[in-house]
N, C-alpha and C. Protein backbone atom coordinates (compact mmCIF):
# COMPACT_ATOMS: atom_id res chain seq x y z
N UNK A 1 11.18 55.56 8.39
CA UNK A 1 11.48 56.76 7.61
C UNK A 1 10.34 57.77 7.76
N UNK A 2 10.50 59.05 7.57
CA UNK A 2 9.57 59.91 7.81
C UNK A 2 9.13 60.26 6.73
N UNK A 3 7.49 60.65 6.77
CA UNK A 3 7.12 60.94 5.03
C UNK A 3 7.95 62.38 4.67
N UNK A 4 7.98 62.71 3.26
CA UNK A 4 8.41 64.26 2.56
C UNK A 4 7.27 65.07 2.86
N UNK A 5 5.96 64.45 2.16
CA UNK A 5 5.28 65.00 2.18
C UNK A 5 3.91 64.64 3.03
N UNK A 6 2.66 65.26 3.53
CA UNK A 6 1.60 64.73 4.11
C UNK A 6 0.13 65.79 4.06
N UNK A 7 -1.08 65.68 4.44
CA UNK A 7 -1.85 66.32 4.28
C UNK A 7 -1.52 67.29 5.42
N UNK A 8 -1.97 68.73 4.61
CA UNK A 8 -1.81 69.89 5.13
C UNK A 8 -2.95 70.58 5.45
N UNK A 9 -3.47 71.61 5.95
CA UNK A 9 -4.32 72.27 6.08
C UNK A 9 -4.97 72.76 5.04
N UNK A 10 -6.41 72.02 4.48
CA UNK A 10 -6.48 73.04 3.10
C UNK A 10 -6.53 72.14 1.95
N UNK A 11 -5.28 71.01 2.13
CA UNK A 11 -4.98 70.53 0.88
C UNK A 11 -4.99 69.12 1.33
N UNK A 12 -4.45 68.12 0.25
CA UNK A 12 -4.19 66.85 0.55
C UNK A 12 -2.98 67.05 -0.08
N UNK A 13 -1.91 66.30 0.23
CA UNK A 13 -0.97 66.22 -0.12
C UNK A 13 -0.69 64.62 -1.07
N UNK A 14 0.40 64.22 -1.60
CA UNK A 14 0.76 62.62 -1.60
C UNK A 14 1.92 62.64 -0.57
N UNK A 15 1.49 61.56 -0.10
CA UNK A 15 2.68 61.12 1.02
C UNK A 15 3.77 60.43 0.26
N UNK A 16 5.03 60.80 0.72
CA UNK A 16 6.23 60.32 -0.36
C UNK A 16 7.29 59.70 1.04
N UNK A 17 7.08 58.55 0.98
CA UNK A 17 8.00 58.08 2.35
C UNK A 17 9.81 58.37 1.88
N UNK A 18 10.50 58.91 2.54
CA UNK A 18 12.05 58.95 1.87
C UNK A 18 12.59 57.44 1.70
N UNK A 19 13.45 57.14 1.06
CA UNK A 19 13.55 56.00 1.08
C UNK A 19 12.74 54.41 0.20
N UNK A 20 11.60 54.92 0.00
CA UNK A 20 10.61 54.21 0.29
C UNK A 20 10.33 54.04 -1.81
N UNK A 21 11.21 53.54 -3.09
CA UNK A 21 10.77 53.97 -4.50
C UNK A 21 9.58 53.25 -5.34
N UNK A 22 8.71 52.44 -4.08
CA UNK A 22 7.45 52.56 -4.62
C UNK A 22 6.69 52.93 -3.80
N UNK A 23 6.95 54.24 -3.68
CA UNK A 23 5.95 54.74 -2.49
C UNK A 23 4.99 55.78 -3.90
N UNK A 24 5.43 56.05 -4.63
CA UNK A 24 4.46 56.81 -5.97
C UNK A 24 4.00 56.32 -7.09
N UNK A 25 4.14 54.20 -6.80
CA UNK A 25 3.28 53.50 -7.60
C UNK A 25 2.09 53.78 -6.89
N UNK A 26 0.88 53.75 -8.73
CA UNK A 26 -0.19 53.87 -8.28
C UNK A 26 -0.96 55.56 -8.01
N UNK A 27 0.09 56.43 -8.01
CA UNK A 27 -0.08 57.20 -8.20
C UNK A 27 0.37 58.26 -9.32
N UNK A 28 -1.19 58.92 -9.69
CA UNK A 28 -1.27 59.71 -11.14
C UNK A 28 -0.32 60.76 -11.01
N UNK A 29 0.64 61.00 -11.32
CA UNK A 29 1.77 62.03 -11.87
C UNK A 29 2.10 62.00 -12.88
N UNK A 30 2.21 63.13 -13.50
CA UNK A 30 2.73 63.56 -14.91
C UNK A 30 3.89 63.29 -14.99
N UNK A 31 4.60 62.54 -16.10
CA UNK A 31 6.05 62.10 -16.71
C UNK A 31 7.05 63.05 -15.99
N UNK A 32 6.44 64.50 -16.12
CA UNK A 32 7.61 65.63 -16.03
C UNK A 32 7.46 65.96 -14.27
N UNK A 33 6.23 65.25 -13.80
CA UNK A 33 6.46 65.68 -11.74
C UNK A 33 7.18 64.32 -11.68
N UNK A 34 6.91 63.28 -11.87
CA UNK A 34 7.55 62.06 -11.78
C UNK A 34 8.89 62.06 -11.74
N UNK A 35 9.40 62.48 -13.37
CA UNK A 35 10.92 62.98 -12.71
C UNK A 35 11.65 64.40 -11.92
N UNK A 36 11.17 65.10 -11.59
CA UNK A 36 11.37 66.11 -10.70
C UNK A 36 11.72 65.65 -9.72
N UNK A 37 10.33 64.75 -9.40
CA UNK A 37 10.31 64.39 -7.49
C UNK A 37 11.28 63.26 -7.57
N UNK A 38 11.83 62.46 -8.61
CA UNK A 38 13.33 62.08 -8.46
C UNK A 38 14.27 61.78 -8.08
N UNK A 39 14.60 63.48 -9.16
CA UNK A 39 15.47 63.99 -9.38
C UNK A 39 15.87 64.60 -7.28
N UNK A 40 14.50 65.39 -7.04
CA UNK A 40 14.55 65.65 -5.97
C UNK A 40 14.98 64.92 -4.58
N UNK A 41 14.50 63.54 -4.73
CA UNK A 41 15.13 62.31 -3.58
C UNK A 41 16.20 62.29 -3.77
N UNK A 42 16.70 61.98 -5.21
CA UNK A 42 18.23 62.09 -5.50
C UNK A 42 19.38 62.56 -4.77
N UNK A 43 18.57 63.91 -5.00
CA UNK A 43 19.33 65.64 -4.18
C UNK A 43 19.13 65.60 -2.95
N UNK A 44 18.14 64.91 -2.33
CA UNK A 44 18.30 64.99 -0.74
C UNK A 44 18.85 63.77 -0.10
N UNK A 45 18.98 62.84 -1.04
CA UNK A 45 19.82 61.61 -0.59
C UNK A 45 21.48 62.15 -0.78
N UNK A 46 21.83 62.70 -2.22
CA UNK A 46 23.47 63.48 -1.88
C UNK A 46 23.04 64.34 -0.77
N UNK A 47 22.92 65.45 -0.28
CA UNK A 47 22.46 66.14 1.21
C UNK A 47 22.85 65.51 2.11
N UNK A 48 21.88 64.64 2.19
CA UNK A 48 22.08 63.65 4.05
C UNK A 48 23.01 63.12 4.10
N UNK A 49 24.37 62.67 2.61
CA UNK A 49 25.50 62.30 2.82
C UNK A 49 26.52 63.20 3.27
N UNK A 50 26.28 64.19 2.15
CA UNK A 50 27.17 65.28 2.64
C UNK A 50 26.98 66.02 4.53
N UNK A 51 25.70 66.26 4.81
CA UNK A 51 25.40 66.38 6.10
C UNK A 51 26.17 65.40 7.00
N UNK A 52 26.26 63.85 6.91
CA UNK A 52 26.53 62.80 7.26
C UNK A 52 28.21 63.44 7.80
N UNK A 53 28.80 63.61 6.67
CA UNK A 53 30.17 63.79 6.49
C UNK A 53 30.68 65.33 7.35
N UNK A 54 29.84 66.15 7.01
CA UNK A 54 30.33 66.84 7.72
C UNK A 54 30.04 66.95 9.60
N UNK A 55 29.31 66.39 9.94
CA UNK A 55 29.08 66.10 10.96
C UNK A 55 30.72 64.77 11.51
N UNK A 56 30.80 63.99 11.18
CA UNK A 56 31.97 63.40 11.03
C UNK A 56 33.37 64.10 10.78
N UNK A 57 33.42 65.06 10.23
CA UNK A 57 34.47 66.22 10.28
C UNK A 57 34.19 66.95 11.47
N UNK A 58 33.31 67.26 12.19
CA UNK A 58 32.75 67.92 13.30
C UNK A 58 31.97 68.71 12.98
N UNK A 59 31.43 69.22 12.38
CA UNK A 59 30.40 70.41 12.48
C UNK A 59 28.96 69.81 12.70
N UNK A 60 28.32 70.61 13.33
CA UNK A 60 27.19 70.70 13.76
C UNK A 60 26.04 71.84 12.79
N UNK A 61 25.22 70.84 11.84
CA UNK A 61 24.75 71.34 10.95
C UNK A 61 23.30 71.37 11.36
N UNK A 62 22.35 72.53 10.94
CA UNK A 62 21.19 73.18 11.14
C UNK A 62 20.29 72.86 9.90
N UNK A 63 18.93 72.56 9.55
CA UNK A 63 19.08 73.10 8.25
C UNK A 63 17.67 74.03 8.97
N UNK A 64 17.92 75.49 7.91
CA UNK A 64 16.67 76.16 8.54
C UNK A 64 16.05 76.64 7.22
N UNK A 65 14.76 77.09 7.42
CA UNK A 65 14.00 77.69 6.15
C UNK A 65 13.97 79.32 6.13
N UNK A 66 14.56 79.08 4.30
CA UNK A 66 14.93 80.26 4.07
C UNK A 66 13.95 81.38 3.63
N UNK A 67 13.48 80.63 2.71
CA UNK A 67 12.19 81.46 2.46
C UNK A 67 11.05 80.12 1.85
N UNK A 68 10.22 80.47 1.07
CA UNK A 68 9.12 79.55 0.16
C UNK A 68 8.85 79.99 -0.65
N UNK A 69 8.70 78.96 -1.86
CA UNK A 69 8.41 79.20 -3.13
C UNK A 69 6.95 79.12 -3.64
N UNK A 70 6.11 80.18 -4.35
CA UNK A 70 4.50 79.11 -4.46
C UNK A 70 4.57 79.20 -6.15
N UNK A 71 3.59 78.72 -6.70
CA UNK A 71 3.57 77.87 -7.83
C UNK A 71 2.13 79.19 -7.88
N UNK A 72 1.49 79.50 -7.21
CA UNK A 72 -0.02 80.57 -7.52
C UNK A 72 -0.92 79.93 -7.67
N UNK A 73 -1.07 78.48 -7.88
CA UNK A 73 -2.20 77.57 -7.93
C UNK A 73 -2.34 76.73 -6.51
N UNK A 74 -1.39 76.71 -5.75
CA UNK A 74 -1.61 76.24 -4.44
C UNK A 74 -0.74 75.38 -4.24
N UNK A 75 0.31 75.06 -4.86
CA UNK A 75 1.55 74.36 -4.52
C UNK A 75 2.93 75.03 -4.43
N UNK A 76 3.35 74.82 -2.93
CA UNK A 76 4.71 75.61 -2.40
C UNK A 76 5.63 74.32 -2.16
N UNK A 77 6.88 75.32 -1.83
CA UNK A 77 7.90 73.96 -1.19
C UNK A 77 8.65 75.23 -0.51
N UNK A 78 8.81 74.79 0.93
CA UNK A 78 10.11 75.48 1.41
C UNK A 78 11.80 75.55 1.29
N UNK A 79 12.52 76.54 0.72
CA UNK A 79 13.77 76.78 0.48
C UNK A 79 14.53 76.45 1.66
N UNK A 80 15.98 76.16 1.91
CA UNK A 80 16.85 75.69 2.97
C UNK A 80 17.98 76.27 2.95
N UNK A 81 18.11 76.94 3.87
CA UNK A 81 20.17 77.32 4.23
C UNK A 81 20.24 76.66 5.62
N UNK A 82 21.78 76.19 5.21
CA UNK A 82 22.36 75.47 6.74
C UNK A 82 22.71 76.44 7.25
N UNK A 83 22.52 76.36 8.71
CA UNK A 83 23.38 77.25 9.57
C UNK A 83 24.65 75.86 10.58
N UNK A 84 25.50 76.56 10.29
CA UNK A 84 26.92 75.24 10.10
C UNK A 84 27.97 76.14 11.58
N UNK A 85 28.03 74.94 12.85
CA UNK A 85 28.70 75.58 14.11
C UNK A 85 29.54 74.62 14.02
N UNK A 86 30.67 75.49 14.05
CA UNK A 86 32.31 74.32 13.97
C UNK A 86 32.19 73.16 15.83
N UNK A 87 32.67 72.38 15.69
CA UNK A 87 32.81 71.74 17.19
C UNK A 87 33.71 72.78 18.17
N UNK A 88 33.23 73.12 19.21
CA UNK A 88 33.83 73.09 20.20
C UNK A 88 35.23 72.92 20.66
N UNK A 89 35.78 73.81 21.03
CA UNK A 89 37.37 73.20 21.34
C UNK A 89 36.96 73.45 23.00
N UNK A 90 37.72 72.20 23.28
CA UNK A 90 37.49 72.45 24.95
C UNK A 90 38.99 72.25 25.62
């Protein structure tokens, strides 16, 4: 599995393996990031199904970055729109 997150330029990050739900034992997070980041696996585990599925219907799904969000203290996350190409008729 590939990590979410990793050290960046600047910063350290926590590495959050997908998949992986004791990958944030041991590590100090507040009750309220704890459930965020989640809530957040949650949401990208429905994603990769739905992705899953539509790829299986045929489409050929993108995901690209839309814009980024910052927090002003030094924590961002990048935003996502699919760009979605029907299959091919040949």
């Amino acid at each position: 599995m590939r990590e979410m997150m990793s050290e960046t330029a600047g910063a350290t990050c926590t590495p959050v393996t997908a998949g992986d739900g004791a990958s944030l034992e041991g590590v100090k997070l507040s009750i309220e990031l704890r459930g965020v980041l989640e809530s957040l696996e949650a949401s990208i585990e429905e994603l990769n199904a739905a992705l899953r599925q539509a790829v299986e219907a045929g489409a050929t799904v993108e995901l690209r970055r839309r814009g980024r969000v910052h927090s002003g203290d030094g924590c961002w996350a990048d935003q996502m729109a699919p760009l979605v190409l029907p299959k091919a008729r040949r």
